[in-house]
N, C-alpha and C. Protein backbone atom coordinates (compact mmCIF):
# COMPACT_ATOMS: atom_id res chain seq x y z
N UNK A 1 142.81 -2.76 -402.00
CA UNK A 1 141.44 -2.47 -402.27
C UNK A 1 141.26 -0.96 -402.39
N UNK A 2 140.36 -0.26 -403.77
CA UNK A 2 140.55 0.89 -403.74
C UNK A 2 138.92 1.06 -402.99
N UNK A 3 139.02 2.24 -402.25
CA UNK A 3 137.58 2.86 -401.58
C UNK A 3 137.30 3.76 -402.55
N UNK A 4 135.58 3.56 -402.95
CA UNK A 4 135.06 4.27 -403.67
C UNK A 4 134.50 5.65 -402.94
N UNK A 5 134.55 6.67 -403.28
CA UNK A 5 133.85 7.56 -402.34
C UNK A 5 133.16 8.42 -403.46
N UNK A 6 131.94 8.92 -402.91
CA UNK A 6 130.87 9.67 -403.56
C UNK A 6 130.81 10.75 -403.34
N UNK A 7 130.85 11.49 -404.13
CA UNK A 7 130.62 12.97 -404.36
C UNK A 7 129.11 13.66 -404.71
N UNK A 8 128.46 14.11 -404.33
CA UNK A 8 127.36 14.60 -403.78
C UNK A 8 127.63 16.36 -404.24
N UNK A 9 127.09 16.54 -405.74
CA UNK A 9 127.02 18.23 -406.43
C UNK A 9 126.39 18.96 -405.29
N UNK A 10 127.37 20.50 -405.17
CA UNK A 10 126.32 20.96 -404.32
C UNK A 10 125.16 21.38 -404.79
N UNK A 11 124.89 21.51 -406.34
CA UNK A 11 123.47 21.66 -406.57
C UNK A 11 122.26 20.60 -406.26
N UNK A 12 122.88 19.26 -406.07
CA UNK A 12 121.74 18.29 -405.35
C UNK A 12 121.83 18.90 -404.65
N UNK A 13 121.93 19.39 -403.88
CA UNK A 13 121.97 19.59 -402.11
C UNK A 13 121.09 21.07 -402.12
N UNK A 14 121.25 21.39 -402.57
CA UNK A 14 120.37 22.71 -403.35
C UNK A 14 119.24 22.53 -403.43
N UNK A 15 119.02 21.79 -404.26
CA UNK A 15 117.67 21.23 -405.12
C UNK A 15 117.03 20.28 -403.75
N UNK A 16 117.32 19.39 -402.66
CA UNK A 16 116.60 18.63 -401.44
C UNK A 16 116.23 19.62 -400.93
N UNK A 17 117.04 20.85 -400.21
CA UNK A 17 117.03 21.69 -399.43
C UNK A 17 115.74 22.14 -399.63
N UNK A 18 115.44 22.60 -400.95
CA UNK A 18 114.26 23.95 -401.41
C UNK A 18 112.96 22.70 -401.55
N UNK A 19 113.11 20.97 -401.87
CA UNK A 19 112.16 20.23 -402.01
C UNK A 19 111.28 20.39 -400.25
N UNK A 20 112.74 19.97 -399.22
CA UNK A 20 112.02 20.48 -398.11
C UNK A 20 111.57 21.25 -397.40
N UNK A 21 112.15 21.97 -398.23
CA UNK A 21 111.10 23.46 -397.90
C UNK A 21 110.22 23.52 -398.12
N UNK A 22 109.72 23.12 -399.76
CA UNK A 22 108.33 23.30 -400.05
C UNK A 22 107.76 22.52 -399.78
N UNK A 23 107.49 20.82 -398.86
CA UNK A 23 106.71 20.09 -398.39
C UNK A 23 106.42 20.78 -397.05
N UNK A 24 107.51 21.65 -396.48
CA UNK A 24 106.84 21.95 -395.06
C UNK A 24 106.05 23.33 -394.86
N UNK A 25 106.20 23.82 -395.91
CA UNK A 25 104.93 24.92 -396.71
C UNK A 25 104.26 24.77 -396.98
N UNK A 26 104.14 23.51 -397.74
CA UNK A 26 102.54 23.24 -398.05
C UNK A 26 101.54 22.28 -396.86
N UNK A 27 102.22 21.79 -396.13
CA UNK A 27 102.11 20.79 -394.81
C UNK A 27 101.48 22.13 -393.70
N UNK A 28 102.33 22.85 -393.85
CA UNK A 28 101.43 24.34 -392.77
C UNK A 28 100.51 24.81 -393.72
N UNK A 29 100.67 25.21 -394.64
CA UNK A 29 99.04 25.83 -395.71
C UNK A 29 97.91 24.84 -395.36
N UNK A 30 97.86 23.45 -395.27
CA UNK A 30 97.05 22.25 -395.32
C UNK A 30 96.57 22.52 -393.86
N UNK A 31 97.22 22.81 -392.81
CA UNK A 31 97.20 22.55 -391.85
C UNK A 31 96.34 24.34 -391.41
N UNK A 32 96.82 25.17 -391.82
CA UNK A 32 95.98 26.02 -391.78
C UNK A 32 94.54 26.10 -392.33
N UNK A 33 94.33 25.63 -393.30
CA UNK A 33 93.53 25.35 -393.88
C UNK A 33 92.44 24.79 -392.75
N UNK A 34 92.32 23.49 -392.90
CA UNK A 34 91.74 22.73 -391.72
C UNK A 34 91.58 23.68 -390.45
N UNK A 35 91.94 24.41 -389.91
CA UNK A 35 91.91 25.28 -388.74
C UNK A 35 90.68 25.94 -389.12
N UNK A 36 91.19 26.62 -390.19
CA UNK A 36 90.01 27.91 -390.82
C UNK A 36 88.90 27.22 -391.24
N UNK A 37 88.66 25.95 -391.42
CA UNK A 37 86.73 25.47 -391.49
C UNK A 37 86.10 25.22 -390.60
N UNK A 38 87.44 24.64 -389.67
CA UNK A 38 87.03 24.55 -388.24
C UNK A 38 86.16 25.73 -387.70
N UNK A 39 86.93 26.88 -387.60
CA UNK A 39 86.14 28.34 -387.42
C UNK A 39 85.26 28.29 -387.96
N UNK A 40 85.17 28.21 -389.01
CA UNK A 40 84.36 28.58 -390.08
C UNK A 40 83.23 28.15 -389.67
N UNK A 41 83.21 26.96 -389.22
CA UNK A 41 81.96 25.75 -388.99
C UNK A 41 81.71 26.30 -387.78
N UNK A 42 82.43 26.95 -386.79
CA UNK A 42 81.89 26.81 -385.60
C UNK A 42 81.12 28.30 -385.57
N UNK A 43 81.45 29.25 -386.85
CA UNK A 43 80.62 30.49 -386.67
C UNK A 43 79.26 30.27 -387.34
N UNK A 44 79.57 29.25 -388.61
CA UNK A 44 78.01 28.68 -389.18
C UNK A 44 77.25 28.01 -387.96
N UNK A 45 77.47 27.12 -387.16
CA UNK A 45 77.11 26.35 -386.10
C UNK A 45 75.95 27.43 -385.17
N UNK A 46 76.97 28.52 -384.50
CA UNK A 46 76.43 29.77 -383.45
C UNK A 46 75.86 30.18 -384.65
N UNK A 47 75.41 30.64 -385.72
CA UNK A 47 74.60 31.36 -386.01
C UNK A 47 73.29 30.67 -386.29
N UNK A 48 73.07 29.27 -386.26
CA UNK A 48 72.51 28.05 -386.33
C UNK A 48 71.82 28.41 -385.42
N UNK A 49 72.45 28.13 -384.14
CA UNK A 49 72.06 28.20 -383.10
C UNK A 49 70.92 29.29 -382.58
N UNK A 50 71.51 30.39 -382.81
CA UNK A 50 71.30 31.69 -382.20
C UNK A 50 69.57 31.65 -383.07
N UNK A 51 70.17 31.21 -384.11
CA UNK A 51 68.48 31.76 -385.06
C UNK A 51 67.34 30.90 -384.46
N UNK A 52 67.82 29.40 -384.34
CA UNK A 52 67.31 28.43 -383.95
C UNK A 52 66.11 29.24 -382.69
N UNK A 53 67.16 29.50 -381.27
CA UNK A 53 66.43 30.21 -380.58
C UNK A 53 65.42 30.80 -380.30
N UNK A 54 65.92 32.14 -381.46
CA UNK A 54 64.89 33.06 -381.60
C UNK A 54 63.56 32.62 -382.39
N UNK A 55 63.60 31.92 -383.47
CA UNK A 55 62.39 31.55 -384.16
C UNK A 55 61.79 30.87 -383.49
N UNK A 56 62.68 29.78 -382.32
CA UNK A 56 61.21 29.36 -381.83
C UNK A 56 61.31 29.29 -380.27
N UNK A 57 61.35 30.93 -379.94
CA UNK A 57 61.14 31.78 -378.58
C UNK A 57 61.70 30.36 -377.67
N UNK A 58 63.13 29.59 -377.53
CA UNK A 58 63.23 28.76 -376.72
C UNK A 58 63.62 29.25 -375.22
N UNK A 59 63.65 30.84 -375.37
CA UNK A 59 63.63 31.32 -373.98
C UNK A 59 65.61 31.26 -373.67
N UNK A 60 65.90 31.38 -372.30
CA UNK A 60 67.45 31.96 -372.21
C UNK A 60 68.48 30.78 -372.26
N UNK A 61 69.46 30.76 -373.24
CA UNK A 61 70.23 29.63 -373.13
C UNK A 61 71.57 29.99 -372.83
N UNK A 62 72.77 29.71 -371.66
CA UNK A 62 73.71 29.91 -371.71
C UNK A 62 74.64 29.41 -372.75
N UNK A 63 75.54 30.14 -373.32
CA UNK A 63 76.70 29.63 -374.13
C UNK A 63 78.07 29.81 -372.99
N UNK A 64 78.41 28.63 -373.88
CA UNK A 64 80.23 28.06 -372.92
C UNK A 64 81.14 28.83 -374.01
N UNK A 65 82.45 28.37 -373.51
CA UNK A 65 83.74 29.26 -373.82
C UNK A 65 83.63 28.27 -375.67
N UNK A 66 83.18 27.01 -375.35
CA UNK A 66 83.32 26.28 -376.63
C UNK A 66 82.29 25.98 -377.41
N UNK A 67 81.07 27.00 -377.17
CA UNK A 67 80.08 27.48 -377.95
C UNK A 67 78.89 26.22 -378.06
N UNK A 68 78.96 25.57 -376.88
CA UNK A 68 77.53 24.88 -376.55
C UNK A 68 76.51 25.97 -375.63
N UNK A 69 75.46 25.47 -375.79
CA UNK A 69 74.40 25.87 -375.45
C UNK A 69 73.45 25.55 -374.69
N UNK A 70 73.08 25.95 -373.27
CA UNK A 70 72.89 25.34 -372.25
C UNK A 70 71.68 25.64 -371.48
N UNK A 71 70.34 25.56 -371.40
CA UNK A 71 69.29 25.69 -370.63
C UNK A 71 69.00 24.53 -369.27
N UNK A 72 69.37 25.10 -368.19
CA UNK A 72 69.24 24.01 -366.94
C UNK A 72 67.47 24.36 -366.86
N UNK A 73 66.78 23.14 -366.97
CA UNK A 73 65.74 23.54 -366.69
C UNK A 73 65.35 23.71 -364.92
N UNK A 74 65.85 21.96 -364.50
CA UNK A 74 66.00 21.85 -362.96
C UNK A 74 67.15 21.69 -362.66
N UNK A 75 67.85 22.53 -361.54
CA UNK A 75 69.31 21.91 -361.26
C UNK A 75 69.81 20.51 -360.45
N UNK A 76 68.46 19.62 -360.09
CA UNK A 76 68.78 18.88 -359.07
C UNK A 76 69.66 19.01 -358.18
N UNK A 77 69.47 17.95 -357.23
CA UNK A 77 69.79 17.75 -356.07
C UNK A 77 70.88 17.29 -355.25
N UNK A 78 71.26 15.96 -355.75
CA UNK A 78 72.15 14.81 -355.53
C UNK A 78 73.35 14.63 -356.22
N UNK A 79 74.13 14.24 -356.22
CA UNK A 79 75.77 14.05 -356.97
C UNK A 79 75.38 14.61 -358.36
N UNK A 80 76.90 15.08 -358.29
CA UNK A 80 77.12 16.12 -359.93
C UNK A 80 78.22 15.01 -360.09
N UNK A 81 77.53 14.89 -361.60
CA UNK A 81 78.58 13.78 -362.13
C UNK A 81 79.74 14.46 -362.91
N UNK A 82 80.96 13.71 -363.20
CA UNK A 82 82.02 13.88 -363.62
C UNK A 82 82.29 13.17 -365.03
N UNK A 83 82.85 14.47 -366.05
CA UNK A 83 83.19 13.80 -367.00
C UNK A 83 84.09 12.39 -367.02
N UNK A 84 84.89 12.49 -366.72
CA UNK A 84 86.07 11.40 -366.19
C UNK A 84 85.83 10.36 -365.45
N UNK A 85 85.14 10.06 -364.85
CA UNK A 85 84.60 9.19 -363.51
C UNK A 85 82.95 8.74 -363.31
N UNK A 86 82.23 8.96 -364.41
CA UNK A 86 80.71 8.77 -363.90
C UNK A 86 79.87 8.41 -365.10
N UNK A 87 78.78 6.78 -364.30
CA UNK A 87 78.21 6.48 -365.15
C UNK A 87 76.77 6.98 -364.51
N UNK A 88 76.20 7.20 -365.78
CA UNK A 88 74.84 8.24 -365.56
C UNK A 88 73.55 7.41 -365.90
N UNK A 89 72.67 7.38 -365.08
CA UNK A 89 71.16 6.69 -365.77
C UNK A 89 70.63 7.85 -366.27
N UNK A 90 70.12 8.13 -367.15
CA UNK A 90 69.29 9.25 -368.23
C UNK A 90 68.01 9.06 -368.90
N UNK A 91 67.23 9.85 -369.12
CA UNK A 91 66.08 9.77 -369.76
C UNK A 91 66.53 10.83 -370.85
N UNK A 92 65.97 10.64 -372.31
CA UNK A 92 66.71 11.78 -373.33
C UNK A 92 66.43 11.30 -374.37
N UNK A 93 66.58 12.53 -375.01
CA UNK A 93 65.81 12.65 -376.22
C UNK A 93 66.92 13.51 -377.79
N UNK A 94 67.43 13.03 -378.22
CA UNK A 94 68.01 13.86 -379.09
C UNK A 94 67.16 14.09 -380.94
N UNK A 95 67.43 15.51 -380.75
CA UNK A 95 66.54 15.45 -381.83
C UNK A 95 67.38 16.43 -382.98
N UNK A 96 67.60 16.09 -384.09
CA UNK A 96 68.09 17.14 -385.54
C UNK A 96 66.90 18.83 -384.87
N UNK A 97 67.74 20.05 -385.86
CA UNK A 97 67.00 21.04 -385.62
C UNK A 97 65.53 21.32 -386.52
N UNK A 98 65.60 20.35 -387.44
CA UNK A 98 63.97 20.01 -388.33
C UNK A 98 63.29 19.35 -387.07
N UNK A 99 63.76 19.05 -385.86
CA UNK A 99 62.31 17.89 -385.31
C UNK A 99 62.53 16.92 -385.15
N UNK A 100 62.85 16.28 -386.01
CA UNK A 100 63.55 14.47 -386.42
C UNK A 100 64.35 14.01 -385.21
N UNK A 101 63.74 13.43 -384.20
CA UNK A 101 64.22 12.36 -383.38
C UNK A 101 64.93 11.60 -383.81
N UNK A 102 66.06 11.46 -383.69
CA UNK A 102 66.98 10.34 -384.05
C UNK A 102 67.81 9.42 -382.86
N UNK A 103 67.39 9.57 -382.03
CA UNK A 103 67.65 8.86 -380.97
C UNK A 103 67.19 9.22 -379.42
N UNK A 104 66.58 8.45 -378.45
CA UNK A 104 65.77 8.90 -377.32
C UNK A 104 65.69 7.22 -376.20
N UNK A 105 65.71 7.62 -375.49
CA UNK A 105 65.12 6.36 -374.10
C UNK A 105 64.18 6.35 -374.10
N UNK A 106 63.84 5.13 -374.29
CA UNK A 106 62.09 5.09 -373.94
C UNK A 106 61.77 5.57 -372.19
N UNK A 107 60.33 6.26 -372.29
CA UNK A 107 60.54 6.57 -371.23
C UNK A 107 60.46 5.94 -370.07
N UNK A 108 59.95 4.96 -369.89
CA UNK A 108 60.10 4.11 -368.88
C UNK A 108 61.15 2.79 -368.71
N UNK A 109 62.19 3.41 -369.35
CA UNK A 109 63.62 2.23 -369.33
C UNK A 109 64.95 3.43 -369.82
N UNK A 110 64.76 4.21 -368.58
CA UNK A 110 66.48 4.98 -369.02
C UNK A 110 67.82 4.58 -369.32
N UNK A 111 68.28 5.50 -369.51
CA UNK A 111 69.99 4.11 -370.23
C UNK A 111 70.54 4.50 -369.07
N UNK A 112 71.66 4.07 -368.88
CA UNK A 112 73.23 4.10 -368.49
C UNK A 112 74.28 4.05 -369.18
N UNK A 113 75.41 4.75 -368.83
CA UNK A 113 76.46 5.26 -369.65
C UNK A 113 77.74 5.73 -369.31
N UNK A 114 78.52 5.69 -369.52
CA UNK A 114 79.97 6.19 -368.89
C UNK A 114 80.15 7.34 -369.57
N UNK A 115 80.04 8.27 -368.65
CA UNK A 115 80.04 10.16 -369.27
C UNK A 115 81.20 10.12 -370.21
N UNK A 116 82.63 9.36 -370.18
CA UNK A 116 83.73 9.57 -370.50
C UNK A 116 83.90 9.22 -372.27
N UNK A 117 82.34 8.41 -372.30
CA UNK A 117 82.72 7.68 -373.50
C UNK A 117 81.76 8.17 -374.80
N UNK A 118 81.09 9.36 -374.36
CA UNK A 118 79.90 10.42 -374.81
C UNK A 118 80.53 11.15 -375.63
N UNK A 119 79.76 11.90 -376.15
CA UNK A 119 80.27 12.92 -377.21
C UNK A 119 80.86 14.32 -376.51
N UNK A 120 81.57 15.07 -376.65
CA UNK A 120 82.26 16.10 -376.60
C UNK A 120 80.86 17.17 -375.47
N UNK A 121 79.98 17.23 -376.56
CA UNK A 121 79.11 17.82 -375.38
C UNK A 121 78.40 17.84 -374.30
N UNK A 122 78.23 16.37 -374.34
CA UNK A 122 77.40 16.02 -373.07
C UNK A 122 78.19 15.56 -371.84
N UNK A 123 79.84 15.73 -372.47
CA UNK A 123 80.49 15.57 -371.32
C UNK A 123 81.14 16.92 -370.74
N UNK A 124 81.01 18.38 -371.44
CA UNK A 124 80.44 19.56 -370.78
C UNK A 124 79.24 19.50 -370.41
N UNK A 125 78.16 19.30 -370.71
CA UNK A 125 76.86 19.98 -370.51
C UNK A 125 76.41 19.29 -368.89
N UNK A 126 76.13 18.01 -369.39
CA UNK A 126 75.77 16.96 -368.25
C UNK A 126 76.31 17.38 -366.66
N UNK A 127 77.56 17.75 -366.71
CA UNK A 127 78.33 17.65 -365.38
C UNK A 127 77.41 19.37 -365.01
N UNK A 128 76.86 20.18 -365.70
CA UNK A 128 76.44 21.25 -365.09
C UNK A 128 75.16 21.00 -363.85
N UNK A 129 74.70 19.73 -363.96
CA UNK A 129 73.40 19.72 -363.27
C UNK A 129 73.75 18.20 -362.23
N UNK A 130 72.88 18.22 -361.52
CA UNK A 130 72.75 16.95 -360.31
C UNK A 130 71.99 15.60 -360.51
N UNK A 131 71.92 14.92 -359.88
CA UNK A 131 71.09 13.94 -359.97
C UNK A 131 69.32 14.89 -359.96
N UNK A 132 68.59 14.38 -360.45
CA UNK A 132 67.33 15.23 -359.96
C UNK A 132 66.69 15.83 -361.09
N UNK A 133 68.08 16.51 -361.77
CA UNK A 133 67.76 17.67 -362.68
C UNK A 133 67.49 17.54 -364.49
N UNK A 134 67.31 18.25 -364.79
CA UNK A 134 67.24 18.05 -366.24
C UNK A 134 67.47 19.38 -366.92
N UNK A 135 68.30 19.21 -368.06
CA UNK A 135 68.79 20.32 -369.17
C UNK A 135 68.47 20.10 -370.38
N UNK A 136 68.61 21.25 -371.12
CA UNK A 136 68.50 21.51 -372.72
C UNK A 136 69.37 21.82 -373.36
N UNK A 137 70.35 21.13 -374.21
CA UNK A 137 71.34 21.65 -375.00
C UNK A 137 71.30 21.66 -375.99
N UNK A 138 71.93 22.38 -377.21
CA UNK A 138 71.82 22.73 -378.14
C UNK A 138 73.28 22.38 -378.41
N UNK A 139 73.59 21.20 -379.15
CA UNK A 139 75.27 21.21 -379.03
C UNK A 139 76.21 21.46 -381.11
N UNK A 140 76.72 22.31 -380.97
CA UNK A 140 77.44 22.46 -382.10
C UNK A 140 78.31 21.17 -382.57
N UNK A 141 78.29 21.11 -384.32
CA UNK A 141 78.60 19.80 -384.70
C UNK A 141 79.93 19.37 -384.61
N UNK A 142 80.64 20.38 -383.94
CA UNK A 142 82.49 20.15 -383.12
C UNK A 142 82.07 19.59 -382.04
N UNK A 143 81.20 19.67 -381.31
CA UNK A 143 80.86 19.21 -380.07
C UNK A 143 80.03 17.74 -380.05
N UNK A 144 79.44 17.20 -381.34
CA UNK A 144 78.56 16.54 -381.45
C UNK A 144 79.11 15.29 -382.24
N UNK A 145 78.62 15.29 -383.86
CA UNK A 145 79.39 14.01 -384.25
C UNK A 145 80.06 14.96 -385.73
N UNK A 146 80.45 15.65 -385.45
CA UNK A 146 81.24 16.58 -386.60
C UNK A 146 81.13 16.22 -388.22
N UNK A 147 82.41 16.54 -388.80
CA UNK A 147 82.18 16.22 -390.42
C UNK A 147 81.51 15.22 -390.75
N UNK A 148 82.16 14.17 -389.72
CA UNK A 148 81.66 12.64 -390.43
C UNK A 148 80.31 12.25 -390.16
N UNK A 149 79.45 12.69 -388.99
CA UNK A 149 77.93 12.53 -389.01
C UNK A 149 78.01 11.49 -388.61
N UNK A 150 76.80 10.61 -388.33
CA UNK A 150 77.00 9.28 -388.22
C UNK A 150 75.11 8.94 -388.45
N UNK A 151 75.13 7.29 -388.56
CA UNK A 151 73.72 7.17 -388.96
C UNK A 151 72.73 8.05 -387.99
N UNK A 152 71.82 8.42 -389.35
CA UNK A 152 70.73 9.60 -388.87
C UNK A 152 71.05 10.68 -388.61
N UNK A 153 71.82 11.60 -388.49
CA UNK A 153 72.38 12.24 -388.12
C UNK A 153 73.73 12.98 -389.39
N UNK A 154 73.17 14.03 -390.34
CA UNK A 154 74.20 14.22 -391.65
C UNK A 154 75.52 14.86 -390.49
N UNK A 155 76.36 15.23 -391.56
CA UNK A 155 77.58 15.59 -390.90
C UNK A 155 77.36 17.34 -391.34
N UNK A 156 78.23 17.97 -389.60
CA UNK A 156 77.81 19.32 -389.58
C UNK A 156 76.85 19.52 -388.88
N UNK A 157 75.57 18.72 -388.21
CA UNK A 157 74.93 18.86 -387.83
C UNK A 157 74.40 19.81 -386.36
N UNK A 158 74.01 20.75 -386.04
CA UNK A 158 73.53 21.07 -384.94
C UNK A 158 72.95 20.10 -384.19
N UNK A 159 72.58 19.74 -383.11
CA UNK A 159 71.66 18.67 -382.57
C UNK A 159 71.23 19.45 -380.97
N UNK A 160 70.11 18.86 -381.00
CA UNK A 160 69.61 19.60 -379.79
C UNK A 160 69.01 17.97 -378.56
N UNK A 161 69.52 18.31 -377.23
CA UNK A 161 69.08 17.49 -376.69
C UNK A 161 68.08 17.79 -375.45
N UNK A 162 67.28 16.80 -374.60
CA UNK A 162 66.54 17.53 -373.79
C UNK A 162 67.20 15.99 -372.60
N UNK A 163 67.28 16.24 -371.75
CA UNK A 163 68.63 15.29 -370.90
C UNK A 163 67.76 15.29 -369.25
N UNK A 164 67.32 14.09 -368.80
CA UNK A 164 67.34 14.21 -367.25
C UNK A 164 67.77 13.39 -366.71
N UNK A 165 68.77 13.46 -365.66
CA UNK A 165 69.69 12.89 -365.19
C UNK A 165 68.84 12.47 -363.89
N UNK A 166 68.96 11.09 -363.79
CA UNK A 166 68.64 10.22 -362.81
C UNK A 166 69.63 9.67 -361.40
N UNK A 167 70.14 9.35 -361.92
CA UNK A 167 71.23 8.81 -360.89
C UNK A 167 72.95 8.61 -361.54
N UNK A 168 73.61 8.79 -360.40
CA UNK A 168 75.25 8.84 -361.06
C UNK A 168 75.45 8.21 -360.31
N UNK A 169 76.83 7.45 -361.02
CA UNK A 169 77.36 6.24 -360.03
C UNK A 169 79.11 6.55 -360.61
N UNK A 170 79.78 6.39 -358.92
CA UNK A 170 81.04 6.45 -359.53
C UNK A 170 81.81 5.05 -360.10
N UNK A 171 82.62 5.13 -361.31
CA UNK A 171 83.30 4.25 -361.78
C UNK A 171 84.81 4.49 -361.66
N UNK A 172 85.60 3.39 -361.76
CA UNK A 172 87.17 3.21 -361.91
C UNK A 172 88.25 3.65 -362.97
């Protein structure tokens, strides 16, 4: 039996080499890319924000390392809940920066909720205050429901919430 064996030009080998090169060049360009709107969005977002503020005198709001925006109105009293571990009864109101309520508790039937399963910001913001208390955030659309938006709510959106935390309960 004769064995066939294959010979492999070193110019194929040439020609894969430089193909994988240029998929993992353009795979980091893509990938940079995406980084830089990210920024991008999050400096459109803070300047959103910041103007937001001032036009309508909302008075002093702390900003975090990840550019939410934070007015404790009351700090309450009783257990500080945990992102990771805590379901929250709430009264709240979220509203677009036109006004437009797009979602709220009625006020005499607060929700409950597992902090863990919330959006990006309210599982910073929330844990700043106690049972008792109530805050104002202003949360950037990395923090909120980002590109994709979701009903009521376009994508990119700033959203501002007004949050009072009732009672926390620990979960498993």
């Amino acid at each position: 039996m004769i064995k066939a064996r294959y010979f492999v030009p070193f110019s194929f080998i040439c020609i894969m080499k430089k193909i994988v090169f240029l998929m993992l060049m353009v795979t980091i360009a893509v990938s940079a890319c995406k980084k830089r709107e990210t920024i991008d969005q999050d400096l459109i977002d803070d300047e959103i924000i910041r103007t937001h503020i001032e036009r309508n005198n909302l008075g002093v709001y702390e900003k975090t390392s990840t550019g939410l925006y934070l007015q404790v109105v009351t700090p309450g009293t009783g257990q500080t809940p945990r992102a990771d571990s805590s379901n929250i009864t709430i009264n709240y109101v979220g509203r677009l920066l036109t006004g437009k309520i797009f979602d709220a508790s009625p006020p005499s039937a607060p929700r409950s909720f597992d902090l863990k399963d919330l959006i990006e910001g309210w599982k910073e913001g929330i844990p700043t205050i106690k049972e008792g208390g109530r805050i104002r955030m202003l949360v950037p659309s990395r923090l909120g429901y980002g590109q994709g938006g979701v009903d009521g709510i376009p994508p990119n959106s700033v959203i501002y919430f007004d949050i009072e935390l009732i009672t926390v309960k620990k979960i498993n």
